[in-house]
C-alpha atoms as a PDB file:
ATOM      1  CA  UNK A   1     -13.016 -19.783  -5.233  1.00  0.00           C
ATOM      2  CA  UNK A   2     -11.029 -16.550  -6.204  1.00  0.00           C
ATOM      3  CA  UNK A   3      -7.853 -16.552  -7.781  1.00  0.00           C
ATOM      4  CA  UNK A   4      -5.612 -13.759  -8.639  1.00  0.00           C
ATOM      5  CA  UNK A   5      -3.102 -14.308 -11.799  1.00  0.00           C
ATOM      6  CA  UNK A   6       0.053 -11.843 -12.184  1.00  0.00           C
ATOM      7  CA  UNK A   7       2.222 -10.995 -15.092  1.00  0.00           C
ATOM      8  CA  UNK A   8       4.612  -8.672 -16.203  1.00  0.00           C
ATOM      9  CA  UNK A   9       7.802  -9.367 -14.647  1.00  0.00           C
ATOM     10  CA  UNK A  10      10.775 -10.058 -16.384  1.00  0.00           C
ATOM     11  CA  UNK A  11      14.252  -8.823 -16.396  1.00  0.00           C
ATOM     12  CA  UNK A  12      15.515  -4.539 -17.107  1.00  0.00           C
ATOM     13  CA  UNK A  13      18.493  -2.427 -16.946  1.00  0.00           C
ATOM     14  CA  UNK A  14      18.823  -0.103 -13.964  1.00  0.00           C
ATOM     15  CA  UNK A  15      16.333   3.042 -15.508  1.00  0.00           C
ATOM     16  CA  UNK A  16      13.973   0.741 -17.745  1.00  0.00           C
ATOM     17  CA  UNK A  17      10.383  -0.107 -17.241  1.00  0.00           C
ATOM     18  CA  UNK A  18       8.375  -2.990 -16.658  1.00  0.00           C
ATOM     19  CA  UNK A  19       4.670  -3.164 -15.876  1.00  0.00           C
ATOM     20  CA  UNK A  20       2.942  -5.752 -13.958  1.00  0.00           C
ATOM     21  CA  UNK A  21      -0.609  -7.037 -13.800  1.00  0.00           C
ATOM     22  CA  UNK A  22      -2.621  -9.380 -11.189  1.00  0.00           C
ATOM     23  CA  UNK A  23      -6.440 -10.335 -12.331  1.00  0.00           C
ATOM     24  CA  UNK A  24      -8.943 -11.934 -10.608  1.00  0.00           C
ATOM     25  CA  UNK A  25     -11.174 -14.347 -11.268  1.00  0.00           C
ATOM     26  CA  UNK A  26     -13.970 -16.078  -9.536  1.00  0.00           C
ATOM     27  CA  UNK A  27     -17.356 -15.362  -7.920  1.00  0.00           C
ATOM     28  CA  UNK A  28     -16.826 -11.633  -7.021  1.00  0.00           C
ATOM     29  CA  UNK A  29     -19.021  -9.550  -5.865  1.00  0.00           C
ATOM     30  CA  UNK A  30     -16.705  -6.332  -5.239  1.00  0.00           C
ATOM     31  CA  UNK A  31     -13.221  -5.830  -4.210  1.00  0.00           C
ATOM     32  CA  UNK A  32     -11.731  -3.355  -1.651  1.00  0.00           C
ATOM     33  CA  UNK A  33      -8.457  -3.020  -1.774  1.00  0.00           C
ATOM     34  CA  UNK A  34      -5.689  -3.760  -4.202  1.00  0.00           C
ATOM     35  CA  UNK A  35      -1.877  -4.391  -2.855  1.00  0.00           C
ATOM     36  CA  UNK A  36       1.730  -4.650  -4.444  1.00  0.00           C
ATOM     37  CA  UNK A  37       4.253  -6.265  -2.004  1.00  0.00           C
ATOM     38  CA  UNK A  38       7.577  -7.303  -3.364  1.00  0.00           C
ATOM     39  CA  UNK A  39       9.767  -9.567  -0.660  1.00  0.00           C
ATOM     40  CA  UNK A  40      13.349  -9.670  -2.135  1.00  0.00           C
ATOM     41  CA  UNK A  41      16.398 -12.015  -0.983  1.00  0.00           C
ATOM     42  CA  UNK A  42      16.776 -12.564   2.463  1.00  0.00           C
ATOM     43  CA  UNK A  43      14.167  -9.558   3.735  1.00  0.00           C
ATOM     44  CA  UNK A  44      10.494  -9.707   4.645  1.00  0.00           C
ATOM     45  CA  UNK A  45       7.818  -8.976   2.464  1.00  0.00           C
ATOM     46  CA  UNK A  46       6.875  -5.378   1.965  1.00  0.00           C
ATOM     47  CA  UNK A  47       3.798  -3.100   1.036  1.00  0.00           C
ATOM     48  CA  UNK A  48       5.005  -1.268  -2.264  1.00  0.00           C
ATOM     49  CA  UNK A  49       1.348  -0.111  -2.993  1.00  0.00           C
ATOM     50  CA  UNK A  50      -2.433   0.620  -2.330  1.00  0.00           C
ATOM     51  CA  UNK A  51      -5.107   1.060  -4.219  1.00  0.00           C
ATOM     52  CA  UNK A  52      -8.458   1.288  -2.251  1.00  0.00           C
ATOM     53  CA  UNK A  53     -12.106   0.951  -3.666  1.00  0.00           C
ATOM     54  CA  UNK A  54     -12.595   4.971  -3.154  1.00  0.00           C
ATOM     55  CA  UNK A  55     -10.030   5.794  -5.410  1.00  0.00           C
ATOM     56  CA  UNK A  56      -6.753   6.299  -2.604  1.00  0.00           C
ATOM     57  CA  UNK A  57      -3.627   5.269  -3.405  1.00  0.00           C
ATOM     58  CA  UNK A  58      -0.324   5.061  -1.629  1.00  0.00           C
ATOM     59  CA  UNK A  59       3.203   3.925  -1.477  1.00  0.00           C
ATOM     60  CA  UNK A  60       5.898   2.907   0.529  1.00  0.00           C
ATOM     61  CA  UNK A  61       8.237   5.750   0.263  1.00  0.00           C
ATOM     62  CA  UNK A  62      11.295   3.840  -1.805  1.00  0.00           C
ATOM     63  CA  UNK A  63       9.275   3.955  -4.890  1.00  0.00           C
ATOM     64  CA  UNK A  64       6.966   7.217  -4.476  1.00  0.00           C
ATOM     65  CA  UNK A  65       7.391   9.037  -7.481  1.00  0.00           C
ATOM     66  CA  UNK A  66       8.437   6.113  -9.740  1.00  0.00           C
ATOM     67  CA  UNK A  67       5.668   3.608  -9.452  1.00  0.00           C
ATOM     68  CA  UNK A  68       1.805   3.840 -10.402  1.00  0.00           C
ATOM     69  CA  UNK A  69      -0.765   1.975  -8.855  1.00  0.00           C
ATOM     70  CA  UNK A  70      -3.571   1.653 -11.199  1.00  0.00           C
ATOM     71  CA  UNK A  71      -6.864  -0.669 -11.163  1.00  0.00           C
ATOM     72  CA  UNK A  72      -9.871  -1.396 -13.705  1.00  0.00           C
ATOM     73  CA  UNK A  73     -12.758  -2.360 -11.528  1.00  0.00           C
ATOM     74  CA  UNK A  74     -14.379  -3.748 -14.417  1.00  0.00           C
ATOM     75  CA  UNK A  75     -12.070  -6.461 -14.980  1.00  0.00           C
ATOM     76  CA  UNK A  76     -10.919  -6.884 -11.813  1.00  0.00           C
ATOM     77  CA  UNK A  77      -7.342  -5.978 -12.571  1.00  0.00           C
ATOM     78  CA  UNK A  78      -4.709  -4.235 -11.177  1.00  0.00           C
ATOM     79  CA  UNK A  79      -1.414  -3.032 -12.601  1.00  0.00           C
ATOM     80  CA  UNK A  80       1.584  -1.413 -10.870  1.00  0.00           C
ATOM     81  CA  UNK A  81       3.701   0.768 -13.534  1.00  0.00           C
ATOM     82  CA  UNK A  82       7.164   0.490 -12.669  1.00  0.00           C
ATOM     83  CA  UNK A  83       9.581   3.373 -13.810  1.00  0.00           C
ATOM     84  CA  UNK A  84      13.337   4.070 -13.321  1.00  0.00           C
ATOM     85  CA  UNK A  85      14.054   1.163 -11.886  1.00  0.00           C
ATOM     86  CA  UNK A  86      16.837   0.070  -9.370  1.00  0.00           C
ATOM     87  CA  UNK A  87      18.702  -2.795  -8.861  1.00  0.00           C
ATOM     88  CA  UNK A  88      16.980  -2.713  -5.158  1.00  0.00           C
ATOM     89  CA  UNK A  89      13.907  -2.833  -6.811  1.00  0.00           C
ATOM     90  CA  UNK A  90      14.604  -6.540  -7.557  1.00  0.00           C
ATOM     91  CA  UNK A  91      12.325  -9.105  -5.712  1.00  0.00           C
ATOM     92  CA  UNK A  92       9.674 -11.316  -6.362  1.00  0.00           C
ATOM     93  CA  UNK A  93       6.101  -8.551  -6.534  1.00  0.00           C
ATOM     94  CA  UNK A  94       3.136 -10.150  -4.705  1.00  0.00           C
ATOM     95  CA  UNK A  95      -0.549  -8.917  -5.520  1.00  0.00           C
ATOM     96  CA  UNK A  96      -3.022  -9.304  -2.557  1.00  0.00           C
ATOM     97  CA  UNK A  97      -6.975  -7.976  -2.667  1.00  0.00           C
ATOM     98  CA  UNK A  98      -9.561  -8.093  -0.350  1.00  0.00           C
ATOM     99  CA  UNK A  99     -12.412  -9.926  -2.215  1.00  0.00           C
ATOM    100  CA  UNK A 100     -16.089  -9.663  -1.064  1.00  0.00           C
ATOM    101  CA  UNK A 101     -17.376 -13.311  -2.734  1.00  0.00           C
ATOM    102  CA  UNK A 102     -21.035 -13.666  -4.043  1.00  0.00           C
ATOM    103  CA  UNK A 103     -23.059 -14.142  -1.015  1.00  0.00           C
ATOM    104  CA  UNK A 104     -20.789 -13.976   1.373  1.00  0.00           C
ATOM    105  CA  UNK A 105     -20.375 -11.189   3.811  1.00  0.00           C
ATOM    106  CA  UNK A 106     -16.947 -11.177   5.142  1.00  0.00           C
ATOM    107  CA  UNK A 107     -13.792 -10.009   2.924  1.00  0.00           C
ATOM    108  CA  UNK A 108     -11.424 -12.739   1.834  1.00  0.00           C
ATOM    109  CA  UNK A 109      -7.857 -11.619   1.504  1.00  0.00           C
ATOM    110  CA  UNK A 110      -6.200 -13.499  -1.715  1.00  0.00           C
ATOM    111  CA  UNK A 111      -2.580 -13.483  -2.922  1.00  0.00           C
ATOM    112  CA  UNK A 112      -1.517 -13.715  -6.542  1.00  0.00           C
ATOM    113  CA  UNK A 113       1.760 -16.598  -7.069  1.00  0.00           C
ATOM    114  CA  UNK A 114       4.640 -13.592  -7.404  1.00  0.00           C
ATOM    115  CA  UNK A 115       6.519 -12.623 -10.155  1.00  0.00           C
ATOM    116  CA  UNK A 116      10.288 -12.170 -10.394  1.00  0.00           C
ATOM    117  CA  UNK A 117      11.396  -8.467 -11.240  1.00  0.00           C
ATOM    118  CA  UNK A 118      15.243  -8.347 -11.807  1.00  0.00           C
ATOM    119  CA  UNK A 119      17.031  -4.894 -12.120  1.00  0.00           C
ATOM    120  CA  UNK A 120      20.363  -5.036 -13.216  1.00  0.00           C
ATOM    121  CA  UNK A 121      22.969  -2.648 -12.976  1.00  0.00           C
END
């Protein structure tokens, strides 16, 4: 069993900063990749970020330049640094990784419970 625990969100002004963090936990043996999504009122969920296990990021182009996508293998962490933030920006942020379990050989995909980021204006 793998779980995946976020925190970090909360509630900014428009141009503050939060910083959010999913960790896993479980029988890991590696993990590929590391996701944001963010699904806000009313609209589907959305890739915000990538981290992969060979060191590539990338971002969905609303937030390159503002948000970081940053992981610590060793703990099985990853955070997404959120600067000058929008009101847009508000929606609940979803982490999702691709877990390789202790002797298994296929990669589990596992989503963290969301946290609400609210922007105001």
């Amino acid at each position: 069993q793998v779980q995946l625990v976020e925190s970090g969100g909360g509630l900014v002004q428009a141009g503050g900063s939060l910083r959010l963090s999913c960790a896993a936990s479980g029988s890991i043996l590696s993990i590929n990749a590391m996701d944001w999504y963010r699904q806000a009122p009313g609209k589907q969920r959305e890739l915000v970020a990538t981290s992969t296990s060979g060191g590539t990021t990338t971002y969905t182009d609303s937030v390159k330049g503002r948000f970081t996508i940053s992981r610590d293998n060793a703990k099985n962490t990853a955070y997404l640094q959120m600067n000058s933030l929008k009101p847009e920006d508000t929606a609940v942020y979803y982490c999702r990784f691709r877990v390789l379990r202790i002797r298994e050989v296929r990669y589990l995909e596992v989503w963290g419970q969301g946290t609400l980021v609210t922007v105001s204006s």
